[in-house]
PDB file of N, CA and C in Angstrom:
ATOM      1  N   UNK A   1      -4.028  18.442 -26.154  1.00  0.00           N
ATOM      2  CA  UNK A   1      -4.017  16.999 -26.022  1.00  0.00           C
ATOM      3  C   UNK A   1      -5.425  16.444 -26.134  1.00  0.00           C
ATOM      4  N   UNK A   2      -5.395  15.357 -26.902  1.00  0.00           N
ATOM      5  CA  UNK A   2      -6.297  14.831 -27.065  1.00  0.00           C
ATOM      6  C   UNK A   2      -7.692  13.968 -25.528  1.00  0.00           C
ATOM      7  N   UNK A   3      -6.474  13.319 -24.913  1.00  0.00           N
ATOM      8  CA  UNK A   3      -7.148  12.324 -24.126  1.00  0.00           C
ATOM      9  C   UNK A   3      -5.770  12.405 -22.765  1.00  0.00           C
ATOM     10  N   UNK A   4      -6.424  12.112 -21.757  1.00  0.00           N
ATOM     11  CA  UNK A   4      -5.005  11.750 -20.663  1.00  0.00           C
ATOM     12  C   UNK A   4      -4.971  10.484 -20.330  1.00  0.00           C
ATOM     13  N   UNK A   5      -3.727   9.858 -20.306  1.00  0.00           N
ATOM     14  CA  UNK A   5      -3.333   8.810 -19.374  1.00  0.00           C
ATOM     15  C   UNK A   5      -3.278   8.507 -17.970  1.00  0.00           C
ATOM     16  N   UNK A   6      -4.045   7.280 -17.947  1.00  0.00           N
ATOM     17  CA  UNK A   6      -4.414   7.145 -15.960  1.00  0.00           C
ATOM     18  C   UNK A   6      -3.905   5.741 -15.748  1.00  0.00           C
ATOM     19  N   UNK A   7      -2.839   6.243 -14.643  1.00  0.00           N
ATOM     20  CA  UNK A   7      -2.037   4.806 -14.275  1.00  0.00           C
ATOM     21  C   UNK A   7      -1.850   4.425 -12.576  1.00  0.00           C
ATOM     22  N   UNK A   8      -2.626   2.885 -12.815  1.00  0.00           N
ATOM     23  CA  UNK A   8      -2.435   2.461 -11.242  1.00  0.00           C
ATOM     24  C   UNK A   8      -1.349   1.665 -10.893  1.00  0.00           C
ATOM     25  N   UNK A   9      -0.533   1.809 -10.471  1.00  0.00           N
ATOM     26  CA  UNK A   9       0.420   0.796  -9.612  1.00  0.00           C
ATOM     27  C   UNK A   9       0.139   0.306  -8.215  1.00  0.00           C
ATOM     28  N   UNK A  10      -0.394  -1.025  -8.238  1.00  0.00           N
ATOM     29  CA  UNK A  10      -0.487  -1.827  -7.174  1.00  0.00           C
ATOM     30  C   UNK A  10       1.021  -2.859  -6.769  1.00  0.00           C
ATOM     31  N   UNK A  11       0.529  -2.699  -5.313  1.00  0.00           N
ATOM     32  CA  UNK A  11       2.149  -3.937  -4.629  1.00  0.00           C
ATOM     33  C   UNK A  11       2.824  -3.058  -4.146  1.00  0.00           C
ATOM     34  N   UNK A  12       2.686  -2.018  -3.907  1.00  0.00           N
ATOM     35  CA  UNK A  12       3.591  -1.134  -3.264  1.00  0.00           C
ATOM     36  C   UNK A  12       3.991  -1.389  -1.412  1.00  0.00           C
ATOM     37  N   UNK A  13       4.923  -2.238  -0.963  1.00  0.00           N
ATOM     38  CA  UNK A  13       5.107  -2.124   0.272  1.00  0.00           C
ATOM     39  C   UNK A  13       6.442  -1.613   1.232  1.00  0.00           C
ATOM     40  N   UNK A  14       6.336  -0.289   0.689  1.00  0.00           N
ATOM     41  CA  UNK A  14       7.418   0.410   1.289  1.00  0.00           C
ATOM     42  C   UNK A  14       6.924   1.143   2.422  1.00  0.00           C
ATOM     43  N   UNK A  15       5.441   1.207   3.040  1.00  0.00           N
ATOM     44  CA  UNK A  15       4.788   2.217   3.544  1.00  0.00           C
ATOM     45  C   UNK A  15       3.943   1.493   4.860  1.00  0.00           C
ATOM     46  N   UNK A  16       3.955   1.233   6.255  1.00  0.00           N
ATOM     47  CA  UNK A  16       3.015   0.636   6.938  1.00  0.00           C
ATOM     48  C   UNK A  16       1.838   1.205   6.489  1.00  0.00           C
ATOM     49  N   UNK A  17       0.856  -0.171   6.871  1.00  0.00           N
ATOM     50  CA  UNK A  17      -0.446   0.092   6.380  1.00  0.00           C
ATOM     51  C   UNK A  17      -1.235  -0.318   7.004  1.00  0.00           C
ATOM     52  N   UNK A  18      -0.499  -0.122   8.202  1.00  0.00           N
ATOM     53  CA  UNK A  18      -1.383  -0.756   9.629  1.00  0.00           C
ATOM     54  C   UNK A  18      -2.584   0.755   9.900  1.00  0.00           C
ATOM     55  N   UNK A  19      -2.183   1.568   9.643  1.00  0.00           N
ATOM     56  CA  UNK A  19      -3.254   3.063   9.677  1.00  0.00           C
ATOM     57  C   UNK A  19      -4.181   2.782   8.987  1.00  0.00           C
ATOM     58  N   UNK A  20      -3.681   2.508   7.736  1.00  0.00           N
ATOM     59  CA  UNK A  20      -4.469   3.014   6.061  1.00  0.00           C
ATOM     60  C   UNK A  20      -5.519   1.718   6.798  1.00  0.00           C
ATOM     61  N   UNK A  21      -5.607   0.582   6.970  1.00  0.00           N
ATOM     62  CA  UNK A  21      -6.614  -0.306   7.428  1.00  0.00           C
ATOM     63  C   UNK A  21      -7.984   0.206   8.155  1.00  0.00           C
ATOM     64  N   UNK A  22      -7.011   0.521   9.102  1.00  0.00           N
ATOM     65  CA  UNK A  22      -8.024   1.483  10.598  1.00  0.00           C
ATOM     66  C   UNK A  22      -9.070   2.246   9.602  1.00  0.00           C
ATOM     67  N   UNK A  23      -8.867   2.615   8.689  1.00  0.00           N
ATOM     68  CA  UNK A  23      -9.587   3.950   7.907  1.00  0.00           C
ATOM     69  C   UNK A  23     -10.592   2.710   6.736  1.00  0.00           C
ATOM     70  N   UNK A  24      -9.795   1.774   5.969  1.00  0.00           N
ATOM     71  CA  UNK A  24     -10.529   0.881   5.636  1.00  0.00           C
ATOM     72  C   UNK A  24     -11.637   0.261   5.921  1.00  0.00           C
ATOM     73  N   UNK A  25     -11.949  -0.631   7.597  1.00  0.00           N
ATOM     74  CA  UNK A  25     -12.086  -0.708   8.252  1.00  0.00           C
ATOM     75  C   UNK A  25     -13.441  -0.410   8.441  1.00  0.00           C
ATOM     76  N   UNK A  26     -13.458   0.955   9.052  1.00  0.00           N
ATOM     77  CA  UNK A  26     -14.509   2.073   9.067  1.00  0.00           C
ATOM     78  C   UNK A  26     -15.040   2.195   7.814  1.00  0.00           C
ATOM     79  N   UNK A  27     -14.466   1.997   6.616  1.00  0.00           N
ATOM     80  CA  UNK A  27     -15.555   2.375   5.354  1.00  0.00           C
ATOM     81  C   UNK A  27     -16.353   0.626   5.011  1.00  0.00           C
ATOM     82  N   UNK A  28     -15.936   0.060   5.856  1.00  0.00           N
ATOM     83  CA  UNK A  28     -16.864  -1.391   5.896  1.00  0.00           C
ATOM     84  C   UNK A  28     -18.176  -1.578   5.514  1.00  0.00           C
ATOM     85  N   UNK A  29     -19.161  -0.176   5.757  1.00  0.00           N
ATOM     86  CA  UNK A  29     -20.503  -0.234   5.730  1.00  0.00           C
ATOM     87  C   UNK A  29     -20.609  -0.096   4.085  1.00  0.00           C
ATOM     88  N   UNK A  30     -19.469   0.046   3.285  1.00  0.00           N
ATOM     89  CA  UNK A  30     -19.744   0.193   1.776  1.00  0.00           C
ATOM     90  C   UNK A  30     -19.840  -0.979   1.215  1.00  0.00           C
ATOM     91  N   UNK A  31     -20.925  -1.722   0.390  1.00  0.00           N
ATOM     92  CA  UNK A  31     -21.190  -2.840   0.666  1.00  0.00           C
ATOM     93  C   UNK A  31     -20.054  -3.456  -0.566  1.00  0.00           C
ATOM     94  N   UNK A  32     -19.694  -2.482  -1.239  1.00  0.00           N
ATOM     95  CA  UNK A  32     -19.192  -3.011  -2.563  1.00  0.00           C
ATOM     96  C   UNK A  32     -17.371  -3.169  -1.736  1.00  0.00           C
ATOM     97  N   UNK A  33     -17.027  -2.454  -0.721  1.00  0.00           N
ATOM     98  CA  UNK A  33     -15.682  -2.776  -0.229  1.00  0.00           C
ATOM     99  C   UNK A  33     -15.672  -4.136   0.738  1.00  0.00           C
ATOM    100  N   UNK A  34     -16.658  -4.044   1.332  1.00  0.00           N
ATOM    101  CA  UNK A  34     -16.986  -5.331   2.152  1.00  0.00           C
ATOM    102  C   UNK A  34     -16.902  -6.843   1.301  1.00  0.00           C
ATOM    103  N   UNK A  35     -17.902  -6.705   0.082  1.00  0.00           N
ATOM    104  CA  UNK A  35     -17.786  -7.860  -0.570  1.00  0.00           C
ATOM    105  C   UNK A  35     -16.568  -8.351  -1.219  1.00  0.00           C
ATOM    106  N   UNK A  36     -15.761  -7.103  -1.606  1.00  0.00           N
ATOM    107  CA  UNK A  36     -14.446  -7.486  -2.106  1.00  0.00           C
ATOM    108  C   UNK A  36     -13.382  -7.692  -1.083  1.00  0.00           C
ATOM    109  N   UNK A  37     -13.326  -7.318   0.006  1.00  0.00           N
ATOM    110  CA  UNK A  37     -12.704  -7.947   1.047  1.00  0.00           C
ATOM    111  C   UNK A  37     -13.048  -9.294   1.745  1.00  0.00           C
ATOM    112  N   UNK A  38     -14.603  -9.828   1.716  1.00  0.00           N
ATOM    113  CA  UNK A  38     -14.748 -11.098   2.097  1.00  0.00           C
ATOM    114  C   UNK A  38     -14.166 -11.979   0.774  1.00  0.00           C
ATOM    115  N   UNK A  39     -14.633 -11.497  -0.251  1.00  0.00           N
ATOM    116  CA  UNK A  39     -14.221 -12.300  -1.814  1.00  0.00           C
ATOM    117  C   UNK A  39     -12.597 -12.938  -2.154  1.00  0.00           C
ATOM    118  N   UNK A  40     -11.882 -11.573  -1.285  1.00  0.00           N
ATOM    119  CA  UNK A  40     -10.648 -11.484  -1.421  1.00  0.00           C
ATOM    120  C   UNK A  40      -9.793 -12.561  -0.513  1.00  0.00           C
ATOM    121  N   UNK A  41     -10.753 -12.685   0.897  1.00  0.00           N
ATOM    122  CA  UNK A  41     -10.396 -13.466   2.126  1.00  0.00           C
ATOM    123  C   UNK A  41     -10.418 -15.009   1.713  1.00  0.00           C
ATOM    124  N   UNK A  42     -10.764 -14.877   0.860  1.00  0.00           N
ATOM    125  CA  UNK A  42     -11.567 -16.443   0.728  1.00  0.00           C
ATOM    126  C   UNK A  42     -10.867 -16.783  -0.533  1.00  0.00           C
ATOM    127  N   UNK A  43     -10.414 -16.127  -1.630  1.00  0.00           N
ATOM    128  CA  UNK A  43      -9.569 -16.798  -2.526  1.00  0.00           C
ATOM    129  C   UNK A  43      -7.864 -16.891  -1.663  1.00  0.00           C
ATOM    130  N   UNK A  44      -7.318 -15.945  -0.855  1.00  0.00           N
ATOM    131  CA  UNK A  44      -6.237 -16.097   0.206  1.00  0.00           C
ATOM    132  C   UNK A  44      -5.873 -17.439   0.371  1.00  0.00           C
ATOM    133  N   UNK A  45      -7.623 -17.266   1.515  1.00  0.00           N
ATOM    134  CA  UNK A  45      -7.366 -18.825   1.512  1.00  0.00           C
ATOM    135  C   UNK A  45      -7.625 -20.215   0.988  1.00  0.00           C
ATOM    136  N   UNK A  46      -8.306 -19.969  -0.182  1.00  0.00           N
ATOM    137  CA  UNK A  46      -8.461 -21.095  -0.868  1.00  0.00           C
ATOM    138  C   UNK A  46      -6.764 -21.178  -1.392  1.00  0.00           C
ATOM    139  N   UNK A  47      -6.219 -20.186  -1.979  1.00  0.00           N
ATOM    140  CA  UNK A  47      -4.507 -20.393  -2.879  1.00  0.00           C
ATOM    141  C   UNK A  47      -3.975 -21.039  -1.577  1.00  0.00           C
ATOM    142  N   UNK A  48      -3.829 -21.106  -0.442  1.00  0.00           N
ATOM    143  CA  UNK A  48      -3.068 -21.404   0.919  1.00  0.00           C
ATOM    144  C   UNK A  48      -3.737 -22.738   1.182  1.00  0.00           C
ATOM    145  N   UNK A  49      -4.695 -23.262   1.028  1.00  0.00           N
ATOM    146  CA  UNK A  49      -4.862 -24.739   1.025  1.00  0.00           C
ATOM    147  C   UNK A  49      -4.252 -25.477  -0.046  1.00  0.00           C
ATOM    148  N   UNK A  50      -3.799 -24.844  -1.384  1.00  0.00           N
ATOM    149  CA  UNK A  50      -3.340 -25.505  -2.440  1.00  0.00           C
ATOM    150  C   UNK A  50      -1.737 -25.859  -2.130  1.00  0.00           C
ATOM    151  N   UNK A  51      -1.375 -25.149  -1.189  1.00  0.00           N
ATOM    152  CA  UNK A  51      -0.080 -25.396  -1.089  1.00  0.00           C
ATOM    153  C   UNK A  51       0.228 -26.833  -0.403  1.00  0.00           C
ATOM    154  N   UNK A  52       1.537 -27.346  -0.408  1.00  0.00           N
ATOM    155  CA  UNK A  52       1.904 -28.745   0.404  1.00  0.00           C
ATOM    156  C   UNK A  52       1.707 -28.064   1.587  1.00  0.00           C
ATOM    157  N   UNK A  53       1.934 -28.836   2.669  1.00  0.00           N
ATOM    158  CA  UNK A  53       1.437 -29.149   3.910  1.00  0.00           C
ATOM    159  C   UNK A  53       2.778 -27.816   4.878  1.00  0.00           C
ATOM    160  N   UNK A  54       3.885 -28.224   4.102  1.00  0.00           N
ATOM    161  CA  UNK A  54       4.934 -27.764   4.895  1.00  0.00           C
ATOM    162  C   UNK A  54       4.877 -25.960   4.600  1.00  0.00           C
ATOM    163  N   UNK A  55       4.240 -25.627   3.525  1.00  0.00           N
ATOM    164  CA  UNK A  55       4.643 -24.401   2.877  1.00  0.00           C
ATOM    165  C   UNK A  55       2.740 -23.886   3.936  1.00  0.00           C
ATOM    166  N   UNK A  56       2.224 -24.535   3.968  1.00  0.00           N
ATOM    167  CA  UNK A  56       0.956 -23.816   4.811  1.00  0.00           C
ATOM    168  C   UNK A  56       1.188 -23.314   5.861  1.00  0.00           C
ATOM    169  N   UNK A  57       2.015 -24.493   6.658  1.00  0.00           N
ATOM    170  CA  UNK A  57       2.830 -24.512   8.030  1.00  0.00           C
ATOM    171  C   UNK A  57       3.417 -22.842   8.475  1.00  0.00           C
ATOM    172  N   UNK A  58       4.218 -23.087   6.937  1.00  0.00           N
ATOM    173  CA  UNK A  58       4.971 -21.326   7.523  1.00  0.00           C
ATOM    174  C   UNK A  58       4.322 -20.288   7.500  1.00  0.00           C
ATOM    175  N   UNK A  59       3.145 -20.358   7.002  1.00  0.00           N
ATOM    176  CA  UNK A  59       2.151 -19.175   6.789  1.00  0.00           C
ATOM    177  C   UNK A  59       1.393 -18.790   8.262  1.00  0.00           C
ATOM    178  N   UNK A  60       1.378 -17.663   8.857  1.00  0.00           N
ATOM    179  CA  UNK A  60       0.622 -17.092   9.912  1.00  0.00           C
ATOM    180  C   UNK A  60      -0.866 -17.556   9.401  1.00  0.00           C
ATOM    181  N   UNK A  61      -1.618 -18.000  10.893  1.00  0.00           N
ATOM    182  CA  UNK A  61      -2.882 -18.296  10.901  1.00  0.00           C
ATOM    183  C   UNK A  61      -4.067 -17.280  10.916  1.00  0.00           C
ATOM    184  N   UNK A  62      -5.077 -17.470  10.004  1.00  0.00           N
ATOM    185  CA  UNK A  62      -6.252 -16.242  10.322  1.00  0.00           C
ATOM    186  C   UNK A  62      -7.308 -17.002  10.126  1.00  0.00           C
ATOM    187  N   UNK A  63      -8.529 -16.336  10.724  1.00  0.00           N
ATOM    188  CA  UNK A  63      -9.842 -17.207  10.357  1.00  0.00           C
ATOM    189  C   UNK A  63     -11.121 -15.873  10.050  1.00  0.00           C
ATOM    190  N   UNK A  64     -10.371 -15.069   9.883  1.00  0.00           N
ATOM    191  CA  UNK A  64     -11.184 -13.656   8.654  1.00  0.00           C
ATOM    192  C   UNK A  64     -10.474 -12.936   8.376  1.00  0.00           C
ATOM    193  N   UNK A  65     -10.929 -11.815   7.683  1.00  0.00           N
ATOM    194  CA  UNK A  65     -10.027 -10.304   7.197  1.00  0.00           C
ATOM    195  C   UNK A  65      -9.807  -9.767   7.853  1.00  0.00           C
ATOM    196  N   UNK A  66     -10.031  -9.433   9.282  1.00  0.00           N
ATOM    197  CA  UNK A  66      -9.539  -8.504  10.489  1.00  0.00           C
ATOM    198  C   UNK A  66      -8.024  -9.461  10.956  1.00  0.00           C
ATOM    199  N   UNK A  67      -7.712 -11.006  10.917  1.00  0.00           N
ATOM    200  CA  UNK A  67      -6.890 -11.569  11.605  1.00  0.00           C
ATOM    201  C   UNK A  67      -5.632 -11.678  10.399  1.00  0.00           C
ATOM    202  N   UNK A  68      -6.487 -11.690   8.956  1.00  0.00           N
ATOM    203  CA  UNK A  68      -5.574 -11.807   7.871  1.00  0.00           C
ATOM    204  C   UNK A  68      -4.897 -10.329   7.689  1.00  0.00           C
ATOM    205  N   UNK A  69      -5.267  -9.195   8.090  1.00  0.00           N
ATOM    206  CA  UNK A  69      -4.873  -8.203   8.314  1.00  0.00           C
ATOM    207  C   UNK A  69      -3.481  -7.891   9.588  1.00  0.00           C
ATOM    208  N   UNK A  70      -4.192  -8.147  10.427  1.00  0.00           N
ATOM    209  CA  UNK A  70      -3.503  -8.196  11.911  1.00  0.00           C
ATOM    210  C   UNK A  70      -2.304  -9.340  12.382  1.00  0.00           C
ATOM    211  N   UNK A  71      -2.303 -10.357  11.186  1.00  0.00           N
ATOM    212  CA  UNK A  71      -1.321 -11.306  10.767  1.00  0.00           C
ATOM    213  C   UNK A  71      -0.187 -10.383  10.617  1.00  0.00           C
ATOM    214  N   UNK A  72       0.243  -9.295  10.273  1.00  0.00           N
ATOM    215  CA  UNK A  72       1.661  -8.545   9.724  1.00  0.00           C
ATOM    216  C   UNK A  72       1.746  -7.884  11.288  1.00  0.00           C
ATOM    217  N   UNK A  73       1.611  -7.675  12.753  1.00  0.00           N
ATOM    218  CA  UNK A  73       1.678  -7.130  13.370  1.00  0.00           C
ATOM    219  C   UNK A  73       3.244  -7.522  13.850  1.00  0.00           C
ATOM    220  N   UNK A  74       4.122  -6.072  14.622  1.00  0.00           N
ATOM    221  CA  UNK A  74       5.060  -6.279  14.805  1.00  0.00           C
ATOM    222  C   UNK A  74       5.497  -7.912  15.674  1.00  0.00           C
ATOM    223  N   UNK A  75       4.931  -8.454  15.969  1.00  0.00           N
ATOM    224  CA  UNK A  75       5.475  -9.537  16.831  1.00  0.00           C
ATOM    225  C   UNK A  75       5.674 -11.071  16.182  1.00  0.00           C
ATOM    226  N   UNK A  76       4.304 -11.031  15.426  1.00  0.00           N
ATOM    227  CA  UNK A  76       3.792 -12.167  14.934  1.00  0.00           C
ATOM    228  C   UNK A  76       4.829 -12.524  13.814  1.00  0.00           C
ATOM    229  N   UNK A  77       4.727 -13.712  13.006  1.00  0.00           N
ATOM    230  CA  UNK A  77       5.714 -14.041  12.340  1.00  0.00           C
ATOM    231  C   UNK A  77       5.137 -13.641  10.577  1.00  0.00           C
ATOM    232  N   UNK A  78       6.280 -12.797  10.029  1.00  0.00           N
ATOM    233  CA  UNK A  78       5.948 -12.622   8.732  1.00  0.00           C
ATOM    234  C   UNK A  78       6.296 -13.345   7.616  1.00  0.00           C
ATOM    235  N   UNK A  79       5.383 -12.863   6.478  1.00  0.00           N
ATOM    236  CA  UNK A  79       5.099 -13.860   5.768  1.00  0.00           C
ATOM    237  C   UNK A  79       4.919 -12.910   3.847  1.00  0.00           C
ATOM    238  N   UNK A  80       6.103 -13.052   3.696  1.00  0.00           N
ATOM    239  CA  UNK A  80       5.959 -11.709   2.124  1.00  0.00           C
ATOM    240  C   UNK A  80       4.935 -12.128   1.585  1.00  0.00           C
ATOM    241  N   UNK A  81       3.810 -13.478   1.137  1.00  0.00           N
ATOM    242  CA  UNK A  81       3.200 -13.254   0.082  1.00  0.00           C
ATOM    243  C   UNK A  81       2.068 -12.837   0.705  1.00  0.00           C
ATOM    244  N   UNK A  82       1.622 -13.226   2.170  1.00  0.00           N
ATOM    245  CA  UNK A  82       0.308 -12.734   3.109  1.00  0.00           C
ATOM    246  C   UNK A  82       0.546 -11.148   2.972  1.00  0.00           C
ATOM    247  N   UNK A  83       2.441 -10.102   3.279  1.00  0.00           N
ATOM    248  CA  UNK A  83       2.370  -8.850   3.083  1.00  0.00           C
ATOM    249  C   UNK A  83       1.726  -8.530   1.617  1.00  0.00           C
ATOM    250  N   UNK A  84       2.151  -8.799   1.024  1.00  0.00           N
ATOM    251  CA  UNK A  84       1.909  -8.902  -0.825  1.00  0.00           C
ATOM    252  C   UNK A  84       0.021  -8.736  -0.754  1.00  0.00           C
ATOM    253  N   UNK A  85      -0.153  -9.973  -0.604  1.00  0.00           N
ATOM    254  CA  UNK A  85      -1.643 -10.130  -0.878  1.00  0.00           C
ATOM    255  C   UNK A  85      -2.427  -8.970  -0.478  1.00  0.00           C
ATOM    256  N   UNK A  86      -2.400  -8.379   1.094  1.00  0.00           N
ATOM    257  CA  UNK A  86      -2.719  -7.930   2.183  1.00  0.00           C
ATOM    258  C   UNK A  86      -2.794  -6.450   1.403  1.00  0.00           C
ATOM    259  N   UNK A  87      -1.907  -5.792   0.434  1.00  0.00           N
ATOM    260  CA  UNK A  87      -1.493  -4.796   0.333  1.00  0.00           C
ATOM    261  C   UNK A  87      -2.079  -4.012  -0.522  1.00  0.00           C
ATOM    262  N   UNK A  88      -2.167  -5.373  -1.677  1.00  0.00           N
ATOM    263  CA  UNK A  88      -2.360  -5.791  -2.815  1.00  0.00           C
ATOM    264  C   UNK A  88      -4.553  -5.212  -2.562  1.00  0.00           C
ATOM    265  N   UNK A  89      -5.149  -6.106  -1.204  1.00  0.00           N
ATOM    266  CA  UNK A  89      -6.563  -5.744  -1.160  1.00  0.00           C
ATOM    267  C   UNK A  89      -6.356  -4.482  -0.652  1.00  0.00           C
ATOM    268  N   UNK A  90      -5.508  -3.853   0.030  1.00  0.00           N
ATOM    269  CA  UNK A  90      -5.428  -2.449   0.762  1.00  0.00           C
ATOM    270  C   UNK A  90      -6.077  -1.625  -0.551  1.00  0.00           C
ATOM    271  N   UNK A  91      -5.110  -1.527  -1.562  1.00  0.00           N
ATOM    272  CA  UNK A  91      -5.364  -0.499  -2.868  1.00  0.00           C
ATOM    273  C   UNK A  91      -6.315  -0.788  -3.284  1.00  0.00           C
ATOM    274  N   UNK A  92      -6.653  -2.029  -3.539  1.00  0.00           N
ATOM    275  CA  UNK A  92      -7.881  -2.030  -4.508  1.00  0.00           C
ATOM    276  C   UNK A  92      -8.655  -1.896  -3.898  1.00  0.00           C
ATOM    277  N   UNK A  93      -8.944  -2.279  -2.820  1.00  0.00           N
ATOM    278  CA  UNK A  93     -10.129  -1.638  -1.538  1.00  0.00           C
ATOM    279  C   UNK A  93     -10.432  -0.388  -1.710  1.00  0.00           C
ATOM    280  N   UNK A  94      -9.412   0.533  -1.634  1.00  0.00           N
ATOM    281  CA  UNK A  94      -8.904   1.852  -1.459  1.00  0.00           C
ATOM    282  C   UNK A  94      -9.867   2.476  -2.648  1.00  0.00           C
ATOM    283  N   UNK A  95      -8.926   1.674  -3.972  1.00  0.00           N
ATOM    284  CA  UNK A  95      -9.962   2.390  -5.159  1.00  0.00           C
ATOM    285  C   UNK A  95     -11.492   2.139  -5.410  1.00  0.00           C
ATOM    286  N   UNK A  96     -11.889   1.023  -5.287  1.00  0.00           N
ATOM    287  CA  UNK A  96     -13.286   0.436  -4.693  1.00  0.00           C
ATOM    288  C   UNK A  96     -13.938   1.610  -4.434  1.00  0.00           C
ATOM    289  N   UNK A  97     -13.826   1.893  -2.612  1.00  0.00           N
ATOM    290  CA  UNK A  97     -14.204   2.908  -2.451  1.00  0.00           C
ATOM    291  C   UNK A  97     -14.740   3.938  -3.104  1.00  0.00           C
TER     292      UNK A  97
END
């Protein structure tokens, strides 16, 4: 064979990823995962101000990436596109790394 094929599939949320964070988290001091997680925090919430008033409403509140994270915790109220998004920086974080 000439060459190999390399394939990423992102959006995967069949799997808690309340761990995989904890481990994220800790690789914080990498400056290139850090910036793409503040980068990431901040377009979140810029798309979540674009919405009408009522559709913001239903969205769980955060005021950084540790709360936009900790937003999916068993109690709090969920929200598929915050899981989506959330999951969505998990991997690419992940590959970052």
């Amino acid at each position: 064979m000439a060459g190999h094929l390399k394939l990423a599939i992102f959006g995967d949320q069949t799997c808690d990823l309340k761990p995989l964070w904890k481990e994220l988290f800790e690789l914080r001091s990498n400056p290139y995962v850090e910036d793409f997680l503040v980068k990431s925090y901040d377009a979140v919430r810029n798309e979540i101000w674009k919405l009408p008033l009522d559709a913001r409403n239903s969205i769980p509140r955060f005021n950084n990436v540790n709360d936009l994270i900790l937003s999916n915790d068993a109690g709090a109220k969920r929200c598929l596109a915050i899981d989506t998004a959330t999951s969505c920086m998990y991997e690419l974080a992940t590959f970052i790394r």
